[in-house]
N, C-alpha and C. Protein backbone atom coordinates (compact mmCIF):
# COMPACT_ATOMS: atom_id res chain seq x y z
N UNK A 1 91.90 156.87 -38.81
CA UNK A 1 93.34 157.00 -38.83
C UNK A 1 93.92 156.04 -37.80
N UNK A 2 95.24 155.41 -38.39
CA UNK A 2 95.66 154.36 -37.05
C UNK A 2 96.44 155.47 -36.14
N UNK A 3 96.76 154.60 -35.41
CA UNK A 3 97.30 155.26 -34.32
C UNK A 3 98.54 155.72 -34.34
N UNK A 4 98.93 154.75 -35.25
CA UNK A 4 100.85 155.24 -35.89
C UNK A 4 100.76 156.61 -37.09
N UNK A 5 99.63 156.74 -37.75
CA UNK A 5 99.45 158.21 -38.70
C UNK A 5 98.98 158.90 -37.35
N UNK A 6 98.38 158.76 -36.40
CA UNK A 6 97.93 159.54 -35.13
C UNK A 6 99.37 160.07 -34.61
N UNK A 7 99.71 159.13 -34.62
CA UNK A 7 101.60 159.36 -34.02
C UNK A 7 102.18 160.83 -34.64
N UNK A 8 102.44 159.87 -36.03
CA UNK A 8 103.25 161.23 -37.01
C UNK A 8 102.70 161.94 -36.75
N UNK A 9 101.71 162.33 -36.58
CA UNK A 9 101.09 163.81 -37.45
C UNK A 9 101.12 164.97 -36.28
N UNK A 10 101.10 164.61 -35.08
CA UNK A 10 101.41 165.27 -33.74
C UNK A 10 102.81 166.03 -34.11
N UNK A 11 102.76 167.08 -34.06
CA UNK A 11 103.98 168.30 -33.52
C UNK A 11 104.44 167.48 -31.96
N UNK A 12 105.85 167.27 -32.64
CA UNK A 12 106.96 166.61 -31.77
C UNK A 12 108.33 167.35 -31.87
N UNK A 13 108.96 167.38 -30.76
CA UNK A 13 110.32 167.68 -30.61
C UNK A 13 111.05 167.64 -31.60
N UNK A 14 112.32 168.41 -32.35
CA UNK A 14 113.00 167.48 -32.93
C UNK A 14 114.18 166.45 -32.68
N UNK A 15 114.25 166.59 -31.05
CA UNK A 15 114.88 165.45 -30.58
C UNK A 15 114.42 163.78 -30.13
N UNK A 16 113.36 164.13 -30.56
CA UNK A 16 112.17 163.02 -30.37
C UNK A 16 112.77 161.74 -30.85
N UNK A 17 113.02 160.53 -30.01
CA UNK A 17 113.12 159.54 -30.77
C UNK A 17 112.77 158.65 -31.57
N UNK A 18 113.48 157.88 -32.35
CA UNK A 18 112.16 157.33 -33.24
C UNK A 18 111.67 155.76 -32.71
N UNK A 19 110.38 155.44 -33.14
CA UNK A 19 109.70 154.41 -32.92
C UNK A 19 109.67 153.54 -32.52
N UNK A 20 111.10 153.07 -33.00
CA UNK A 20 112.22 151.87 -32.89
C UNK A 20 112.95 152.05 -31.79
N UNK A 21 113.48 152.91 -31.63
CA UNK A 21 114.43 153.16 -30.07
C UNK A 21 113.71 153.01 -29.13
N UNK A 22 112.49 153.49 -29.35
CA UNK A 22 111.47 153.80 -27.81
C UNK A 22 111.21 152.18 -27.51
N UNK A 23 110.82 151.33 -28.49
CA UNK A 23 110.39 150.43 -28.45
C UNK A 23 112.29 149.32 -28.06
N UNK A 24 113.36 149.65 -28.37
CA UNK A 24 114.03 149.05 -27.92
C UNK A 24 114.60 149.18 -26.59
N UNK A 25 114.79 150.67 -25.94
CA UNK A 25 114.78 150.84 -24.88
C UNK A 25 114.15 149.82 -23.95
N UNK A 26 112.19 150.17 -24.69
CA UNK A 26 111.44 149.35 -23.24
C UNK A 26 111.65 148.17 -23.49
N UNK A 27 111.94 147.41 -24.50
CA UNK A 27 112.61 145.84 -24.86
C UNK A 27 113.65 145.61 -23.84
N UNK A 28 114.65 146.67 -23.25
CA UNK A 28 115.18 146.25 -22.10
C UNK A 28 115.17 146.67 -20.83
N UNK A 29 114.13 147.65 -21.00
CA UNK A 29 114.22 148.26 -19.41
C UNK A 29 113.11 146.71 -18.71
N UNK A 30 112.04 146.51 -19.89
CA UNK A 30 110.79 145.51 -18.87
C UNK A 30 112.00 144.03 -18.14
N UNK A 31 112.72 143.60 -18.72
CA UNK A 31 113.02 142.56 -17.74
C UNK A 31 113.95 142.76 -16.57
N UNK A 32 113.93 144.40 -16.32
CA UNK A 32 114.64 144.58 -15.14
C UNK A 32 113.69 145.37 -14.36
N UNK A 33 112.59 145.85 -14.63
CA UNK A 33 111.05 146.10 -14.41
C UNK A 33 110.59 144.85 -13.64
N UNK A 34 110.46 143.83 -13.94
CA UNK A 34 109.87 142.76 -13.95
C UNK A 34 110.66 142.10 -13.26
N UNK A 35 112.00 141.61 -12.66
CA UNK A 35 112.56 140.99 -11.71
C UNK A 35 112.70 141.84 -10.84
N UNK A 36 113.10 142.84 -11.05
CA UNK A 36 112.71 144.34 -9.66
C UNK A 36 111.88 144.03 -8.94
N UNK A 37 110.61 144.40 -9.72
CA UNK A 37 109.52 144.39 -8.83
C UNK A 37 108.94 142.94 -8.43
N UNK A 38 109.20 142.28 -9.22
CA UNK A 38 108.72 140.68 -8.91
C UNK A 38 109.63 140.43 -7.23
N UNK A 39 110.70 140.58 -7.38
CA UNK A 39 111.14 140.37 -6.17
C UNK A 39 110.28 141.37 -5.08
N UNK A 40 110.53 142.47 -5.09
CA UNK A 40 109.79 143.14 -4.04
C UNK A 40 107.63 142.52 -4.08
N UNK A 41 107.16 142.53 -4.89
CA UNK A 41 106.39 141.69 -4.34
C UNK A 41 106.22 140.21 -4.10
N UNK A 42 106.90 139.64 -4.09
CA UNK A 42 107.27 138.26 -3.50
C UNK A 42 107.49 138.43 -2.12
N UNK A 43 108.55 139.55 -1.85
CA UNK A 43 109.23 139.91 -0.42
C UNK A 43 107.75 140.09 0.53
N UNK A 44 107.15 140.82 0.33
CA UNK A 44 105.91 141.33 0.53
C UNK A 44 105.27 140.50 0.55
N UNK A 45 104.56 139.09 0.05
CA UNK A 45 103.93 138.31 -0.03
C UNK A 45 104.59 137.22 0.99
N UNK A 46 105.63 136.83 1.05
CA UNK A 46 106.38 136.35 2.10
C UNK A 46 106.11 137.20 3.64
N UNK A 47 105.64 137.99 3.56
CA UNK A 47 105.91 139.19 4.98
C UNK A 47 107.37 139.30 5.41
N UNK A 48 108.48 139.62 4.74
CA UNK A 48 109.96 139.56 4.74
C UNK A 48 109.73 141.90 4.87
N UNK A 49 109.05 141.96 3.90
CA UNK A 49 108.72 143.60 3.92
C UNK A 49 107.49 143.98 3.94
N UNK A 50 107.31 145.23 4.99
CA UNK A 50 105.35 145.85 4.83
C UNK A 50 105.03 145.50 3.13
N UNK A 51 104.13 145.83 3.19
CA UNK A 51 102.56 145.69 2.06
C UNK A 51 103.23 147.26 1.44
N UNK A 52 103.13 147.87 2.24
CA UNK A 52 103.35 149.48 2.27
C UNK A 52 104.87 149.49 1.63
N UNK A 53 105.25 148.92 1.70
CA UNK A 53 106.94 149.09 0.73
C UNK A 53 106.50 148.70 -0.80
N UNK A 54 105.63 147.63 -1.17
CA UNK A 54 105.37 147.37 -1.81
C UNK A 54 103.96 148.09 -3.03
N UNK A 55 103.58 149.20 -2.45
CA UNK A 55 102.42 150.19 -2.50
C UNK A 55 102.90 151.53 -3.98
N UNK A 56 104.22 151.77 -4.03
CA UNK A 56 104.55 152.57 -4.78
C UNK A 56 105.03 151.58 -6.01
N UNK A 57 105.16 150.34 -5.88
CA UNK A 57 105.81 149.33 -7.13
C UNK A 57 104.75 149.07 -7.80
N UNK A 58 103.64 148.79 -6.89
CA UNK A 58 102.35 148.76 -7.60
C UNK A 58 101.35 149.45 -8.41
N UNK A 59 101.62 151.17 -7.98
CA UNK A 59 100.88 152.36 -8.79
C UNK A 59 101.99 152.33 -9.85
N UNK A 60 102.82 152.18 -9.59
CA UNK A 60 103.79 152.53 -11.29
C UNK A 60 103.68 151.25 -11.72
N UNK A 61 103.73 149.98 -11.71
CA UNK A 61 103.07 149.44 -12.49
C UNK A 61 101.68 149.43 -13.29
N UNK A 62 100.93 150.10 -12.53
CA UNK A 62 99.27 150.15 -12.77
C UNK A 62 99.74 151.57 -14.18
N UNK A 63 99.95 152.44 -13.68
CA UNK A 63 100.45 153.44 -14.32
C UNK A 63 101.11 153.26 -15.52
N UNK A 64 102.40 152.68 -15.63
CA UNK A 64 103.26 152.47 -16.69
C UNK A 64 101.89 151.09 -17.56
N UNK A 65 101.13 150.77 -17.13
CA UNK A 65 100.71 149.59 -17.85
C UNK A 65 99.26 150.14 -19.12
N UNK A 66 99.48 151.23 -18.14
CA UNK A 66 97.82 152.30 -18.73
C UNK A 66 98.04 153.43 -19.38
N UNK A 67 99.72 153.69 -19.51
CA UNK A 67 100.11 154.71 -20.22
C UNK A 67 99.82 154.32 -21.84
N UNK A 68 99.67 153.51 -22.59
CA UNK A 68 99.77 152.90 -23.69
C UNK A 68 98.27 153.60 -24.44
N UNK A 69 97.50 152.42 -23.62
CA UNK A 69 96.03 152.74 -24.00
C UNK A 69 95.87 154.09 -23.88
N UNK A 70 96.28 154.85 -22.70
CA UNK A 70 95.77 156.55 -22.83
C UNK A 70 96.29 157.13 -23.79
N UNK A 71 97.63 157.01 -24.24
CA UNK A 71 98.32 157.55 -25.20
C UNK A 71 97.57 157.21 -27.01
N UNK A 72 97.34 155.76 -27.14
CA UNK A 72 97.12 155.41 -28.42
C UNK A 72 96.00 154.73 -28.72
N UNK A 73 95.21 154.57 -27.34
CA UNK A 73 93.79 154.23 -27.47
C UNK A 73 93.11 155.55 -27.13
N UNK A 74 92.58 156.17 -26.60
CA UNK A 74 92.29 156.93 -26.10
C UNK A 74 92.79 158.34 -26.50
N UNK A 75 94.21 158.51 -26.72
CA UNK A 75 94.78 159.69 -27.80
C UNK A 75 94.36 161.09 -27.23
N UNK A 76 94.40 160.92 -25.74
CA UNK A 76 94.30 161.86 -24.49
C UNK A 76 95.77 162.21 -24.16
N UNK A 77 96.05 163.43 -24.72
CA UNK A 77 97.77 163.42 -24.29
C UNK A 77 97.82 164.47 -23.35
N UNK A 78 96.97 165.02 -22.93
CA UNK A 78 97.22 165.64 -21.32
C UNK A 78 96.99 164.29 -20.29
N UNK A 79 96.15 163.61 -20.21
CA UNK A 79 95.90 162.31 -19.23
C UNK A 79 96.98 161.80 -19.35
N UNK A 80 97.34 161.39 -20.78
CA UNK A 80 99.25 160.77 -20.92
C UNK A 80 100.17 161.28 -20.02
N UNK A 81 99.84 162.68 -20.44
CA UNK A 81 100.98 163.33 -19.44
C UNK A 81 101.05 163.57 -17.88
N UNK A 82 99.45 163.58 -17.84
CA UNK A 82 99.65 163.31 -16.49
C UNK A 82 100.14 161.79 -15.54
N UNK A 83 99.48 160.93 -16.63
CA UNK A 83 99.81 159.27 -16.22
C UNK A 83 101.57 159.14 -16.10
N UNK A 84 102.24 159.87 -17.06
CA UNK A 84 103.95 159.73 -16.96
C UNK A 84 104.36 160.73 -16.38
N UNK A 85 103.45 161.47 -15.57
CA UNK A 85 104.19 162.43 -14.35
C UNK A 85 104.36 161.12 -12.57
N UNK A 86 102.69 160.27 -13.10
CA UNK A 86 102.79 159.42 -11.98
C UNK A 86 104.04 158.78 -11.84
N UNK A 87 104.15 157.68 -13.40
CA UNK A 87 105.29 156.66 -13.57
C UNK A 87 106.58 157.29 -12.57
N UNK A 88 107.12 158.67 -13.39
CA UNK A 88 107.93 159.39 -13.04
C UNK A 88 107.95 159.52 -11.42
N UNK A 89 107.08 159.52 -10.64
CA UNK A 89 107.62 160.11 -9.30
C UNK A 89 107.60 159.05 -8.55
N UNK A 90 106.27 158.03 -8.65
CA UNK A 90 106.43 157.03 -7.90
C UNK A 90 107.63 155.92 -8.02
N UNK A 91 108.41 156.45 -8.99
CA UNK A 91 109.73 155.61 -9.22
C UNK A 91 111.05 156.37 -8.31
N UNK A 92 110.55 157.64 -7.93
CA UNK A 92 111.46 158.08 -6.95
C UNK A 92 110.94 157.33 -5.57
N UNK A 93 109.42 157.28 -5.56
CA UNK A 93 108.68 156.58 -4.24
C UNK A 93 109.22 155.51 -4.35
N UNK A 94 109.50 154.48 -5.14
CA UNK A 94 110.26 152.76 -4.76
C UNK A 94 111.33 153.16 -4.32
N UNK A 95 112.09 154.24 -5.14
CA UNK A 95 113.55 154.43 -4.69
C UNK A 95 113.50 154.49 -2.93
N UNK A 96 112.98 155.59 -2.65
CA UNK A 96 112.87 155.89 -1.54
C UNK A 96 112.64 154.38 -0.66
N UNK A 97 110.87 153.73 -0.90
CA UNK A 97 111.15 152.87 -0.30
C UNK A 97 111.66 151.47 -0.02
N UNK A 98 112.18 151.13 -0.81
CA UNK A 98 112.58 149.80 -0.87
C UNK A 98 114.42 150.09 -0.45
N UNK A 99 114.81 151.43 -0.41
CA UNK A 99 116.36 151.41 -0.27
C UNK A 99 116.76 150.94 1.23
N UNK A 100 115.87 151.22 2.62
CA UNK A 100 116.17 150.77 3.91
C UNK A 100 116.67 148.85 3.81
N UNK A 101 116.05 148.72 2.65
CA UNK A 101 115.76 147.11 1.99
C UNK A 101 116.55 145.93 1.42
N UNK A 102 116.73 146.82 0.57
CA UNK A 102 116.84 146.37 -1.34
C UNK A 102 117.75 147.36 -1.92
N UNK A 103 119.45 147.76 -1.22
CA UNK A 103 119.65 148.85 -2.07
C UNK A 103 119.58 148.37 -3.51
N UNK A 104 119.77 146.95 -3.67
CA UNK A 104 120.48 147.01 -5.22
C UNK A 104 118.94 146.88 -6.28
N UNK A 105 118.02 146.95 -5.30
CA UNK A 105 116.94 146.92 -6.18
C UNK A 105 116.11 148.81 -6.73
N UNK A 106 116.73 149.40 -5.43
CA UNK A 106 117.14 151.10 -5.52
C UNK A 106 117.62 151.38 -6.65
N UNK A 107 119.13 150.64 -6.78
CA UNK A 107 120.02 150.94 -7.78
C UNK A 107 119.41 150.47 -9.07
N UNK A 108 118.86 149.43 -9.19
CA UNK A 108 118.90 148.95 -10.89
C UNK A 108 117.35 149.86 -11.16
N UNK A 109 117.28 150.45 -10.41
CA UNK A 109 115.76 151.59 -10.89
C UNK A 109 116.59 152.60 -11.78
N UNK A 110 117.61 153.33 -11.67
CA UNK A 110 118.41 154.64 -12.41
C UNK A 110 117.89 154.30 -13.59
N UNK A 111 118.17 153.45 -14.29
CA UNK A 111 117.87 153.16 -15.93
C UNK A 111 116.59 153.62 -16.12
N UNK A 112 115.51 153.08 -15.57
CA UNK A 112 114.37 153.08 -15.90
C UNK A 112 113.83 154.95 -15.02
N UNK A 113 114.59 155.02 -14.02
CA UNK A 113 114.30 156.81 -13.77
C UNK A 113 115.36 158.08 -15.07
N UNK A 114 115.70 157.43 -15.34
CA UNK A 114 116.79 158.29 -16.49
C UNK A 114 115.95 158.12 -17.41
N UNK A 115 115.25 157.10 -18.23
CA UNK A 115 114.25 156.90 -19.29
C UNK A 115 113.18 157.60 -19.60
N UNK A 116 112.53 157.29 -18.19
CA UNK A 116 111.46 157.66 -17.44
C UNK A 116 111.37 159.34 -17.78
N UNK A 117 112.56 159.95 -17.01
CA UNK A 117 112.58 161.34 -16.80
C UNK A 117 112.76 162.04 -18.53
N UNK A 118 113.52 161.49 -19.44
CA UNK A 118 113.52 161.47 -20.87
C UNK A 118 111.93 161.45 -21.16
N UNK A 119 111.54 160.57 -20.86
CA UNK A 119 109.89 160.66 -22.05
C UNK A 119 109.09 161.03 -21.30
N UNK A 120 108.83 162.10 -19.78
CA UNK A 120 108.15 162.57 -18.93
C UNK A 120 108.10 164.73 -19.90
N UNK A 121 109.56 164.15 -20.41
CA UNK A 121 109.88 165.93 -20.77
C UNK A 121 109.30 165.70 -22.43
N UNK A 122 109.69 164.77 -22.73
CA UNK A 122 109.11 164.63 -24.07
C UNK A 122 107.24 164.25 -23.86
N UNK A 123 106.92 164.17 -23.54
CA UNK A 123 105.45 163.64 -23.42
C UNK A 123 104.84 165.03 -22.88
N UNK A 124 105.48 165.56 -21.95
CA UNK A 124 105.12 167.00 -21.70
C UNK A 124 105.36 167.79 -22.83
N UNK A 125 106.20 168.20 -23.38
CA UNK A 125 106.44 169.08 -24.77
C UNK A 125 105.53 168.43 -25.83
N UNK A 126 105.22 167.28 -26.23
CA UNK A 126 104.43 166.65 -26.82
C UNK A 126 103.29 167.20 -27.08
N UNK A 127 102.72 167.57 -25.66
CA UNK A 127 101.50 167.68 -25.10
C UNK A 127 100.89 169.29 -25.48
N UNK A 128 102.29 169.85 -24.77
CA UNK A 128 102.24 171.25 -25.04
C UNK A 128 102.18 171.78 -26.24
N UNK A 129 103.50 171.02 -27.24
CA UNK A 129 102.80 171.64 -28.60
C UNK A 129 101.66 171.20 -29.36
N UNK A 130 101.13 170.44 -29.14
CA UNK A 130 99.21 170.09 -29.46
C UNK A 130 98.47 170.50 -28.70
N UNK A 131 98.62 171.03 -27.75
CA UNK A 131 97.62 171.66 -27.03
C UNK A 131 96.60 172.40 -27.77
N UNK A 132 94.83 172.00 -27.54
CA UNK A 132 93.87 172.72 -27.96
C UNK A 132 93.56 172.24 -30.24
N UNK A 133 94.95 171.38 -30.05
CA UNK A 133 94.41 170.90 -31.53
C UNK A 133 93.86 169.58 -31.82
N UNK A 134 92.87 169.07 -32.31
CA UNK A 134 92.28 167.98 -32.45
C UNK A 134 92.70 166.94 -33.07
């Protein structure tokens, strides 16, 4: 079975979005993902900010990059859910640290923590209603 009949066939929300949205959303959250954090590790690579400011940009990248494969390679949707509990908090951790910093790099995170917090509740309910089915 591909991974998209793997998809359907999962007991989902019925507020669940469809395929296309999810996929247009992250069509625009990554290039504000990606100059975000590109700047803060640049800053960091410059020594302009600790290593350690730069420490929470890096697990949610590692995270958000491995959510895919766990989800649709792997088709582990408790690990999913736990992997988008990480995404989810360590995006409050950049908030936190990069704001002494970078407010506006604080600020252009909301989008991607509003998203974030959207498919953290959906990926959890996801999870929950398949629970224990193969």
């Amino acid at each position: 079975m591909t991974w998209m009949e793997w998809y359907d066939a999962l007991v989902k929300p019925s507020w669940t979005p469809a395929p296309a949205t999810i996929g247009l959303i992250w069509t625009l959250l990554y290039p504000v993902i990606l100059v975000s954090f590109g700047f803060v590790f640049v800053q960091a690579l410059r020594h302009r900010v600790p290593w350690l400011m730069a420490l929470p940009f890096a697990v949610n990248l590692v995270a958000n990059l491995i959510f895919t494969p766990i989800q649709f390679g792997l088709r582990n949707l408790p690990l999913a859910a736990t992997d988008i509990v990480v995404v989810w908090a360590t995006i409050l951790w950049c908030v936190v640290a990069v704001w002494p910093h970078y407010r506006w790099i604080a600020v252009v995170q909301v989008p991607y923590f509003v998203w974030v917090s959207l498919a953290t509740v959906l990926q959890l309910s996801i999870t929950a209603m398949n629970w224990g089915k193969s």
